[in-house]
N, C-alpha and C. Protein backbone atom coordinates (compact mmCIF):
# COMPACT_ATOMS: atom_id res chain seq x y z
N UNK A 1 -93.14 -174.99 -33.03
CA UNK A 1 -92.47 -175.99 -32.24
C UNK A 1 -91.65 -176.88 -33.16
N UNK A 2 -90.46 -177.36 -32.81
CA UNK A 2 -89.80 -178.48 -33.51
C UNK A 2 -90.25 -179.81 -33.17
N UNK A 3 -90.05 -180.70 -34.29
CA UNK A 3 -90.67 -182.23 -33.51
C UNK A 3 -90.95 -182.43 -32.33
N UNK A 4 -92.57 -182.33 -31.79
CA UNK A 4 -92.54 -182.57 -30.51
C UNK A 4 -92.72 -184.23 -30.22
N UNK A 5 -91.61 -184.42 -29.31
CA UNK A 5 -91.20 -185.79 -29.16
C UNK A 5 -91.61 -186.32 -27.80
N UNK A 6 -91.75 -187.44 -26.86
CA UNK A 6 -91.76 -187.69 -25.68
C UNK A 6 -90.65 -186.67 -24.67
N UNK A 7 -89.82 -186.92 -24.74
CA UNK A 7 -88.11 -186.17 -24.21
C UNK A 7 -88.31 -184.95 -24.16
N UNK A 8 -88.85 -184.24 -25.13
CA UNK A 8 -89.47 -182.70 -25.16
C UNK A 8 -90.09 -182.16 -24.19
N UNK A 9 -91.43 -183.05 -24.21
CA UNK A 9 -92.30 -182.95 -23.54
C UNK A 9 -92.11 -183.15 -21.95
N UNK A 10 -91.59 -184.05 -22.11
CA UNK A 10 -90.91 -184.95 -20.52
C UNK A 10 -90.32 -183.75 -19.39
N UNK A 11 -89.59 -182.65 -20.79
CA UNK A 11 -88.40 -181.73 -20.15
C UNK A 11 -89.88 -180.42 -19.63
N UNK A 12 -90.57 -180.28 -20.66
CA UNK A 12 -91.46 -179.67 -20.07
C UNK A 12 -92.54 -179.79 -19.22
N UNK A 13 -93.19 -180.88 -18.62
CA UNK A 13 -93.86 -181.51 -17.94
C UNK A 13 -93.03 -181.80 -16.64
N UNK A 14 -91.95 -182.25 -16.76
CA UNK A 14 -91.05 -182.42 -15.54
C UNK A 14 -91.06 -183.67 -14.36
N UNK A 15 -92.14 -184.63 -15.12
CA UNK A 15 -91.64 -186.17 -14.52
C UNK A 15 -92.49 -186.83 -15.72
N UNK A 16 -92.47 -188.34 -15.06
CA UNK A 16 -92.58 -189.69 -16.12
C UNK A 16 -93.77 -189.18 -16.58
N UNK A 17 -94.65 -188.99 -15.79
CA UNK A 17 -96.73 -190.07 -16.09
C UNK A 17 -97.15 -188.77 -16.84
N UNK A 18 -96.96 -188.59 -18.06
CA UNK A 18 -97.92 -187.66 -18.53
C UNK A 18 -98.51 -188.28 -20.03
N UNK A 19 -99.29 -187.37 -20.93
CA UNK A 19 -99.91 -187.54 -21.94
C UNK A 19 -99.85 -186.93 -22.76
N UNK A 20 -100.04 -186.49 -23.98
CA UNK A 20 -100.19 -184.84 -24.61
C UNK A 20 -100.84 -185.47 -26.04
N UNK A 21 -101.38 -183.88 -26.48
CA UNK A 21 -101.56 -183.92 -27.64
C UNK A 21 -100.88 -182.37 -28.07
N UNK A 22 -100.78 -181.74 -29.50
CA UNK A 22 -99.77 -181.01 -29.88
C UNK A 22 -100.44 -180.97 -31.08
N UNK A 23 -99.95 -179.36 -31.69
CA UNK A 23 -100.75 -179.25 -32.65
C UNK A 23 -99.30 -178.42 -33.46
N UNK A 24 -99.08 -178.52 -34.85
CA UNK A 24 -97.83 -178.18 -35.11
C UNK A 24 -97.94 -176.41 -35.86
N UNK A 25 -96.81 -175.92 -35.78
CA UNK A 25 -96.47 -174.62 -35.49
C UNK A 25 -97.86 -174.04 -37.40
N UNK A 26 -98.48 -173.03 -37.06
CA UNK A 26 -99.08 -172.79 -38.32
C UNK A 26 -99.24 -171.18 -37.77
N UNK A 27 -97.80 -170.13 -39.31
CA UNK A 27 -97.71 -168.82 -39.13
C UNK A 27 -96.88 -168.23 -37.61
N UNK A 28 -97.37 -167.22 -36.99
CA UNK A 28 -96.55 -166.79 -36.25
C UNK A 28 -96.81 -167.79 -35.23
N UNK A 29 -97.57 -168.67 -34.51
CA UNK A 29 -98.05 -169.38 -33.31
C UNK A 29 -97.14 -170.59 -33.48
N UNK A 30 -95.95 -170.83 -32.49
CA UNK A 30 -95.35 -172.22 -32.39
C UNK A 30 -96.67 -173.27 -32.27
N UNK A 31 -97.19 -173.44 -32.29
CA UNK A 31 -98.04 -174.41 -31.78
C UNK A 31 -98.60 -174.80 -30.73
N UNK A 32 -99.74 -175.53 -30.33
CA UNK A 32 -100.31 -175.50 -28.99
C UNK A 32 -99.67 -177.01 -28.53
N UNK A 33 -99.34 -177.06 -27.04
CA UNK A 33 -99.52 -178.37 -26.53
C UNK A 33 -100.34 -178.51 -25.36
N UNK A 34 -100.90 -179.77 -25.12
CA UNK A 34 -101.87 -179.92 -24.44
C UNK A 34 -101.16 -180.95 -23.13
N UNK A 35 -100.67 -181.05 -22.27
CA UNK A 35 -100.46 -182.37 -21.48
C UNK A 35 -101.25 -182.61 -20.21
N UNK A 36 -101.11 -183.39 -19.51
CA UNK A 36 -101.98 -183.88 -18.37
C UNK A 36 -101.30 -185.23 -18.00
N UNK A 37 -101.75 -185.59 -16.63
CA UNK A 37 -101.42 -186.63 -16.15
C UNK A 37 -102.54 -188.17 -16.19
N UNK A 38 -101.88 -188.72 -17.27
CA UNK A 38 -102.89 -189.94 -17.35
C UNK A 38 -103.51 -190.56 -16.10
N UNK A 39 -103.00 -190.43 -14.70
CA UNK A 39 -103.77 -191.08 -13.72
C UNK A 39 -104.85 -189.99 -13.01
N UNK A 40 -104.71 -189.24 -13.70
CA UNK A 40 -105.85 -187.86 -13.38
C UNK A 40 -106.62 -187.60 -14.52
N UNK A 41 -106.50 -187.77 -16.16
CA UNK A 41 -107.52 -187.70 -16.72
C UNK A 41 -107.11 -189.01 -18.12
N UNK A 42 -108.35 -189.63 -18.48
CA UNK A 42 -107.72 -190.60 -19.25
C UNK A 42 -108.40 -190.41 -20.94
N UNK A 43 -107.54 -190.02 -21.81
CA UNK A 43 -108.03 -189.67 -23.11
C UNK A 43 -108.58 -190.45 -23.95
N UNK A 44 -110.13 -190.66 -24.33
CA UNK A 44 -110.38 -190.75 -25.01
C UNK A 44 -110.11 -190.73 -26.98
N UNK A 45 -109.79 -189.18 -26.83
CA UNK A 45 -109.86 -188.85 -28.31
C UNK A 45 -109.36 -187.42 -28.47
N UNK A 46 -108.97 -187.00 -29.79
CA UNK A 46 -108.62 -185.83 -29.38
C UNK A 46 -108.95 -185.23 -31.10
N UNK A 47 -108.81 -183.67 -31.09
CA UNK A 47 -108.88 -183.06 -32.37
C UNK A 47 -108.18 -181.86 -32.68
N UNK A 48 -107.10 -182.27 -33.82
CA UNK A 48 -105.89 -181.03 -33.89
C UNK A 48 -106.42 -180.39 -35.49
N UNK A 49 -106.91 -179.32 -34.73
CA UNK A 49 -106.79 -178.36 -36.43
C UNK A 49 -105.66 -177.00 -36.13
N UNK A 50 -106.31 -175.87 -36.44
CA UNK A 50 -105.19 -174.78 -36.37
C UNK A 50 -104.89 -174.11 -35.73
N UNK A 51 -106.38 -173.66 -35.18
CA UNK A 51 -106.28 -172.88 -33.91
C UNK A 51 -106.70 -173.12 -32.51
N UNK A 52 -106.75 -174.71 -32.46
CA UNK A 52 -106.77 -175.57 -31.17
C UNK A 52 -106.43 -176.55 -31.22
N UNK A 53 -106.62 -177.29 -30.07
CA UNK A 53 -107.05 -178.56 -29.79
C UNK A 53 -107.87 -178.87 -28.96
N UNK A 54 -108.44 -179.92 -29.18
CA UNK A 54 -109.69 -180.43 -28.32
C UNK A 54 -109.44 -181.94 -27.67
N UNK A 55 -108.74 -182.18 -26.65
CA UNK A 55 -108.72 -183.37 -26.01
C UNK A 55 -110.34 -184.20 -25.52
N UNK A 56 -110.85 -185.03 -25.56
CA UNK A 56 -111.84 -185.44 -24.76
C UNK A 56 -111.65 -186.70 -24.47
N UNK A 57 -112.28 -187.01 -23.12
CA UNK A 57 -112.13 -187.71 -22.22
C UNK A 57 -112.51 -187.99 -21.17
N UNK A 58 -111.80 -188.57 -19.73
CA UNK A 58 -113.16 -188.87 -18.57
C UNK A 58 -111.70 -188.29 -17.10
N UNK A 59 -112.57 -187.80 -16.45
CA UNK A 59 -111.83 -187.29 -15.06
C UNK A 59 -111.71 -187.98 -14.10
N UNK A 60 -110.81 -189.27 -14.22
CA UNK A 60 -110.58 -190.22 -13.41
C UNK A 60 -111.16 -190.88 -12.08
N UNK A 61 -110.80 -189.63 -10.95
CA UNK A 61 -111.79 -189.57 -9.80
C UNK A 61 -113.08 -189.31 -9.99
N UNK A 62 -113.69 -188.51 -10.41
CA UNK A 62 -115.70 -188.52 -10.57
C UNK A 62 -116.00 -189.55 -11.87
N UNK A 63 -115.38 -189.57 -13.01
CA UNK A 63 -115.61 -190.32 -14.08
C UNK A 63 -116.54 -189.87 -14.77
N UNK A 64 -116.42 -188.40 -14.78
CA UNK A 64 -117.03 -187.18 -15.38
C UNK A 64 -116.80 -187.28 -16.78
N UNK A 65 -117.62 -187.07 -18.09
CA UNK A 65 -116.90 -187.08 -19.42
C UNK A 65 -116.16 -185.29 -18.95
N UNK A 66 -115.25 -184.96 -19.74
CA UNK A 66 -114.08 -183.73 -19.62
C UNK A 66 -113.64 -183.63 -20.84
N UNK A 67 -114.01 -182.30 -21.55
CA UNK A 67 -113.45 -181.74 -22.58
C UNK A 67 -112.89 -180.52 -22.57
N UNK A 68 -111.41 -180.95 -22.84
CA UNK A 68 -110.37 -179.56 -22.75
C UNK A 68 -110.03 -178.97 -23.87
N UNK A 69 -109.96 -177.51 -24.46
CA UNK A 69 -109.68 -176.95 -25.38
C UNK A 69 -108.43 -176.27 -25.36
N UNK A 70 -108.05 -176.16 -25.69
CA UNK A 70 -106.49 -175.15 -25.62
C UNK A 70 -106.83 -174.97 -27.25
N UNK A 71 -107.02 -173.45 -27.17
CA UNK A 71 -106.72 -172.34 -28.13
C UNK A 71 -105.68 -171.14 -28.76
N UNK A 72 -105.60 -171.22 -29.45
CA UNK A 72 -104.57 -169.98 -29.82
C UNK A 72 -105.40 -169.51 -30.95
N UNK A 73 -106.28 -168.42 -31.06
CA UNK A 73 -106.90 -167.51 -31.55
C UNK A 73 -106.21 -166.47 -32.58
N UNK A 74 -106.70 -167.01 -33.85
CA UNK A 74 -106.08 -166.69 -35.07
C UNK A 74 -105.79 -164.60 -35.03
N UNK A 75 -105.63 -163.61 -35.37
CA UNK A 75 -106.05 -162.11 -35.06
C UNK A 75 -106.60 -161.49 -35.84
N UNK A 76 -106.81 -162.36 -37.32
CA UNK A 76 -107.99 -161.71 -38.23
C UNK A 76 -109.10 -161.97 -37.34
N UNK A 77 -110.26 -160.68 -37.53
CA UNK A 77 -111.10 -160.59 -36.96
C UNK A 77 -112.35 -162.06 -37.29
N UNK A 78 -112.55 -162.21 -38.85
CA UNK A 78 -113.25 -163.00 -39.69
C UNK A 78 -113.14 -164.28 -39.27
N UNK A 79 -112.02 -164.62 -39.21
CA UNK A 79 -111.37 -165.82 -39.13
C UNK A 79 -111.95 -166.63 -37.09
N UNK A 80 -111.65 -165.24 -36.83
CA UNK A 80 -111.61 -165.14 -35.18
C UNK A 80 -112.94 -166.01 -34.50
N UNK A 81 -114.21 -164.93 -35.82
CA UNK A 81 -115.63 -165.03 -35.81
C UNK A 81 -115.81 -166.82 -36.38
N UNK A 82 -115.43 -167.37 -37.22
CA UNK A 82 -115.48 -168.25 -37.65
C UNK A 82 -115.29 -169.54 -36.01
N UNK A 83 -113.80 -169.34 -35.59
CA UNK A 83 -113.27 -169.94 -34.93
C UNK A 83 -115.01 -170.12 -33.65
N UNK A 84 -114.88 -169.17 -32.84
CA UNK A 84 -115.85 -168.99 -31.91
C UNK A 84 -117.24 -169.92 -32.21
N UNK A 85 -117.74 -169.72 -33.65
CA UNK A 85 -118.69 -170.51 -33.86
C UNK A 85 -119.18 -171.50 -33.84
N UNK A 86 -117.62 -171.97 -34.69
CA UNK A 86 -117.31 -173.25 -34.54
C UNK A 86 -117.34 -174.30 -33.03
N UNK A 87 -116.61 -173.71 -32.38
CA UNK A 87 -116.25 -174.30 -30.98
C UNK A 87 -117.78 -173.73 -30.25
N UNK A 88 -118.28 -173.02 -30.16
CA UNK A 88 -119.64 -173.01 -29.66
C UNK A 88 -120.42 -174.31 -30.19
N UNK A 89 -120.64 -174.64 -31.18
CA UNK A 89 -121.53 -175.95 -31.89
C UNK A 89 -120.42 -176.59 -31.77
N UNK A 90 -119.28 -177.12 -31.26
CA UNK A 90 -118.88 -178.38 -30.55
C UNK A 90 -118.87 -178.53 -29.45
N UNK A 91 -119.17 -177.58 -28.72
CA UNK A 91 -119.52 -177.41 -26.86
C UNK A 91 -121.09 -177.69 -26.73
N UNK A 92 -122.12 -177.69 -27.70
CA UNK A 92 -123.23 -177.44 -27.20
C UNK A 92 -123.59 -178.95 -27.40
N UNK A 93 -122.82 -179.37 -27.94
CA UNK A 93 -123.04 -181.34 -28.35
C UNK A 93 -122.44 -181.94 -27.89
N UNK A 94 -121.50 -181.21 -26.68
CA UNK A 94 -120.47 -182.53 -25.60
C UNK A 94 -121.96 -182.52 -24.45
N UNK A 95 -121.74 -183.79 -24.14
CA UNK A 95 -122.32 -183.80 -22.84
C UNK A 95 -121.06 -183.99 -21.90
N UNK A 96 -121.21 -183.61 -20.48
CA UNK A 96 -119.77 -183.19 -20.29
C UNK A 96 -119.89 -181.99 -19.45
N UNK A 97 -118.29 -182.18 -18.54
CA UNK A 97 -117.95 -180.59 -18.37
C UNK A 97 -116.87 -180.16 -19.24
N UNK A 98 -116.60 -179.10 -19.36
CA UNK A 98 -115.80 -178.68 -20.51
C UNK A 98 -114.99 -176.93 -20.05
N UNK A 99 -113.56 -177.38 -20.50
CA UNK A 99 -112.68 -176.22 -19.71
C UNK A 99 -112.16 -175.79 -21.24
N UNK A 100 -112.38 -174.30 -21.58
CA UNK A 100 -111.35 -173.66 -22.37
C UNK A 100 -110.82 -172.68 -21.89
N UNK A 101 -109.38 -172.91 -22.83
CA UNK A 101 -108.32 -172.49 -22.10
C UNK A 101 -107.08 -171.63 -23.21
N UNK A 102 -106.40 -170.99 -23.00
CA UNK A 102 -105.50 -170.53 -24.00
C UNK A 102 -105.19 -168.69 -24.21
N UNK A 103 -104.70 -168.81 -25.28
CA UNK A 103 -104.99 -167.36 -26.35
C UNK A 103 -105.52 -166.95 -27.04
N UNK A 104 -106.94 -166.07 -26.46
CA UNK A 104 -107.66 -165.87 -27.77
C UNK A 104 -107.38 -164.73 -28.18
N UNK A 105 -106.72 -163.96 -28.25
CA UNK A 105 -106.46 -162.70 -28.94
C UNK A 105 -107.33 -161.96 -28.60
N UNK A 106 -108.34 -161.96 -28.04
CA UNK A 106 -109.68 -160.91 -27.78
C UNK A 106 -109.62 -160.77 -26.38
N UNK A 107 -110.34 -159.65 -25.65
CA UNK A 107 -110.47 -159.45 -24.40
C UNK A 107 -112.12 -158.97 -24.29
N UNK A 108 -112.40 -159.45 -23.28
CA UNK A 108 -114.05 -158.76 -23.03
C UNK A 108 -114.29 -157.58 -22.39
N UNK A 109 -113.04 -156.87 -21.84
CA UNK A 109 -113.49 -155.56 -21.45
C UNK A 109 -112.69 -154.53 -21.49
N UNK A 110 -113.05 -153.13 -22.30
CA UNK A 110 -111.92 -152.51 -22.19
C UNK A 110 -111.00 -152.35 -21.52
N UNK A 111 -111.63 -152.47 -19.89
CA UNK A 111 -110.28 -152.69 -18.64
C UNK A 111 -109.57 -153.20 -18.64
N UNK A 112 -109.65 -154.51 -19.81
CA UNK A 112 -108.81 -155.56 -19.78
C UNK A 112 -107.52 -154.85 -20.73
N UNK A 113 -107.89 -153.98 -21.52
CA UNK A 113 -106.44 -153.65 -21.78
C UNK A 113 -106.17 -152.18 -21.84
N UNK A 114 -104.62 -152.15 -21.68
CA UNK A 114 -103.80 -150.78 -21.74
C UNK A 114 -103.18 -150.61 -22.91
N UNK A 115 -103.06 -148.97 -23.10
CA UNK A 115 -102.28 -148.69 -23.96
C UNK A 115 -102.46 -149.26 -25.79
N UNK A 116 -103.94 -150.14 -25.97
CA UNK A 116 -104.01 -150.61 -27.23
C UNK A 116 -104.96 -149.89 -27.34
N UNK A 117 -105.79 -150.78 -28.59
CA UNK A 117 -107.08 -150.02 -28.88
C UNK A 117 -108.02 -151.16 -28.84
N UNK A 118 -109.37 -150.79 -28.50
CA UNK A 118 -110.26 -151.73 -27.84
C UNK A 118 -111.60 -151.77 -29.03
N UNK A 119 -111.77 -152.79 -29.27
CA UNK A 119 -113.09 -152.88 -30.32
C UNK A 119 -114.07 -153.02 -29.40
N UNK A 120 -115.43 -152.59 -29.35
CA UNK A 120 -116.16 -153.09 -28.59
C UNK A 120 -116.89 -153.88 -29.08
N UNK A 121 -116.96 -154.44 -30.56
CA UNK A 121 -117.69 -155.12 -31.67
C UNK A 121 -117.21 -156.66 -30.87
N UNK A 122 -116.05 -156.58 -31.44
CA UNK A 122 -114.82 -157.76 -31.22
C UNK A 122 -115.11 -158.29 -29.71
N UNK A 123 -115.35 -157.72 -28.73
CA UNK A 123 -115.54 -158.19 -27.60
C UNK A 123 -116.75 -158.50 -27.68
N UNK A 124 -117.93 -157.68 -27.81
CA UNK A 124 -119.42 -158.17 -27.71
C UNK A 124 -119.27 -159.61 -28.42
N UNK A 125 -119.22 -159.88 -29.64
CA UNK A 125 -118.72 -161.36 -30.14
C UNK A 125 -117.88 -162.47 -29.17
N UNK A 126 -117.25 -161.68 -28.55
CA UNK A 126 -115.97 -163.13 -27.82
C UNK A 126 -116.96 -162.83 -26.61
N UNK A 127 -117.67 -162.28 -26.15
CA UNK A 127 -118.71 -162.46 -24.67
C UNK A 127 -119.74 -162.94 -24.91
N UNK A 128 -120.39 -163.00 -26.41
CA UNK A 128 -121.48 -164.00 -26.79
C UNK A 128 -120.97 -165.58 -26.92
N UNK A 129 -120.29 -165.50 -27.21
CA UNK A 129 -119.05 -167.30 -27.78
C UNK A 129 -119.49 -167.63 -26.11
N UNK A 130 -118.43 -167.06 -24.96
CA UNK A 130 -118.72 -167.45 -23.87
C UNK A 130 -119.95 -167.21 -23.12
N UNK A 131 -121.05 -166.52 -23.20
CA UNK A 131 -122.49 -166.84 -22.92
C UNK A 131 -122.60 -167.95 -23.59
N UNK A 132 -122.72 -168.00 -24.63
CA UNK A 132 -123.67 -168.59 -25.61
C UNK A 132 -123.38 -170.47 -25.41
N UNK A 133 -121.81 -170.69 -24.78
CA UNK A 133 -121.35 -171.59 -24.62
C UNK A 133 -121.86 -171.98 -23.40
N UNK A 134 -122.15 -171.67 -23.09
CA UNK A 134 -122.43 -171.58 -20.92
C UNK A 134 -121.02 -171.51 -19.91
N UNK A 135 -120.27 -171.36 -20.71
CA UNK A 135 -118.79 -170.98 -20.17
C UNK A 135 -119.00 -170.05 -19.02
N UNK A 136 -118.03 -169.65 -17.92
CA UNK A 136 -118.01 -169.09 -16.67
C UNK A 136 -116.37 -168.55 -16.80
N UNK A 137 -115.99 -167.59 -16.64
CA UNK A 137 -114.26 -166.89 -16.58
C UNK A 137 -114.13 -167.31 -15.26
N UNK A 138 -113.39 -167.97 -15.33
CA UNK A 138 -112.61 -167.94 -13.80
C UNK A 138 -111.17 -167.11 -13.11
N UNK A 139 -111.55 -166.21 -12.01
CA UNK A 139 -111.02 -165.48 -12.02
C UNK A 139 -109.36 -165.56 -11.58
N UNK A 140 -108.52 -165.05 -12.14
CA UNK A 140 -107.15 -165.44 -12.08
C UNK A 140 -106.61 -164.58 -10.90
N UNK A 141 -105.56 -164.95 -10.40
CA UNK A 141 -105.11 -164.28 -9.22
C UNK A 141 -103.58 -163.92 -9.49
N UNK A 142 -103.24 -162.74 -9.15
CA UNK A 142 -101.77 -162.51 -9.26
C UNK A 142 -102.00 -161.13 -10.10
N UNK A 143 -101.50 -160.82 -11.43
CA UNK A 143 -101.21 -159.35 -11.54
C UNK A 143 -102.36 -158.87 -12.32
N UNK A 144 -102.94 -158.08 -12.48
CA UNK A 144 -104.30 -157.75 -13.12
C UNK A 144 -104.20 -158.01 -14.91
N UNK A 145 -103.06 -157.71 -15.60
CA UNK A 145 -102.77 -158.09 -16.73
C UNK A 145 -101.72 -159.08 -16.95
N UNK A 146 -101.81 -160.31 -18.29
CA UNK A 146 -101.69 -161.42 -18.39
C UNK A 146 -100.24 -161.29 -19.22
N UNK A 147 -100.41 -160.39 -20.16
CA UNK A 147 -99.25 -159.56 -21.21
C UNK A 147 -99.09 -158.37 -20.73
N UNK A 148 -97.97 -158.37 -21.27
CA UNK A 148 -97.14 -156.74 -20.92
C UNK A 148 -96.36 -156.72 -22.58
N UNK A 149 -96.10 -155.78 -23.40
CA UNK A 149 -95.48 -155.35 -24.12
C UNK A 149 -94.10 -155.27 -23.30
N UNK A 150 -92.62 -155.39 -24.08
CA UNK A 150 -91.37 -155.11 -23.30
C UNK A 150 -91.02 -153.80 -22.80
N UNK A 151 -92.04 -153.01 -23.74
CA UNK A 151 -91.49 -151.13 -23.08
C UNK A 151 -92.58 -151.10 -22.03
N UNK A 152 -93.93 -151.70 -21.74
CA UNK A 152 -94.36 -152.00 -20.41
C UNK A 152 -95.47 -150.99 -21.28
N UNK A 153 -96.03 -149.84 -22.13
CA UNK A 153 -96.80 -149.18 -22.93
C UNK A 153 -98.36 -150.24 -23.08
N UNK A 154 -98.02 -151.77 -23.72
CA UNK A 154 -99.37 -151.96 -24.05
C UNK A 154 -99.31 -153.11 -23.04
N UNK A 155 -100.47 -153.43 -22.41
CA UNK A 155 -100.55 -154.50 -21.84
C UNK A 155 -102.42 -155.14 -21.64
N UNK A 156 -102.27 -156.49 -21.49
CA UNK A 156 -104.31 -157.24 -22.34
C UNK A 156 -103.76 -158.03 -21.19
N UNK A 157 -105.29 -158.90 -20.58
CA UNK A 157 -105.53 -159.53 -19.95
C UNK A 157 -106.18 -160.92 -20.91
């Protein structure tokens, strides 16, 4: 991402009342941004390392504590394993509900992808992260895969 500025953001958000946090471009990943509408969730605090961010905070209407993650999931495998761990032992010490969200580079079931090649190691790991977290997938609606390659050959959910 280039300087992310208010005006930036504004253009991407698409009216006044918002918030963000932003994490700056590291390797092939422009960077993550995070926004929301301050009269719907009000931020506390937040934490930018490399391959997330972690907003926390309270959900206006219930006055729920709310911790949001937005990820972009490094594709060394090692690194991957590291990441997951990590964010598991910062989920298990929010009290809180807690939404992650993003790119993790991994998929949990071979169905989930075409045309690549499927670790089943790599997934058993990214389906323990989300057990182990008490996380729940929520199911998305619209086309069964999330990516498509441009020749239409590989495509991951």
């Amino acid at each position: 991402m280039e300087d992310m500025n208010d005006s930036c953001v504004r253009q991407c958000w698409g009216n006044l009342a918002f918030d963000h946090v932003h994490s700056e471009a590291v390797g092939n990943s422009g960077g993550i941004l995070c926004v929301w509408d301050p009269y719907v969730f009000c931020k506390n605090s937040a934490t930018i390392l490399d391959y997330f961010v972690i907003t926390r905070g309270q959900w206006r209407l219930t006055r729920q504590n709310m911790m949001v993650i937005v990820v972009y999931a490094p594709q060394e495998n090692r690194e991957k394993q590291s990441l997951w761990e990590y964010l598991q032992q910062v989920i298990s010490k929010w009290k809180g509900e807690v939404i992650v969200m993003g790119d993790f580079n991994e998929i949990r079931f071979k169905s989930n992808r075409f045309g690549c090649n499927f670790n089943p190691l790599d997934a058993q790991r990214f389906n323990a992260f989300i057990s182990g977290s008490g996380l729940v997938e929520i199911a998305l609606g619209g086309s069964h895969f999330t990516w498509c390659h441009k020749s239409a050959t590989k495509m991951s959910k």
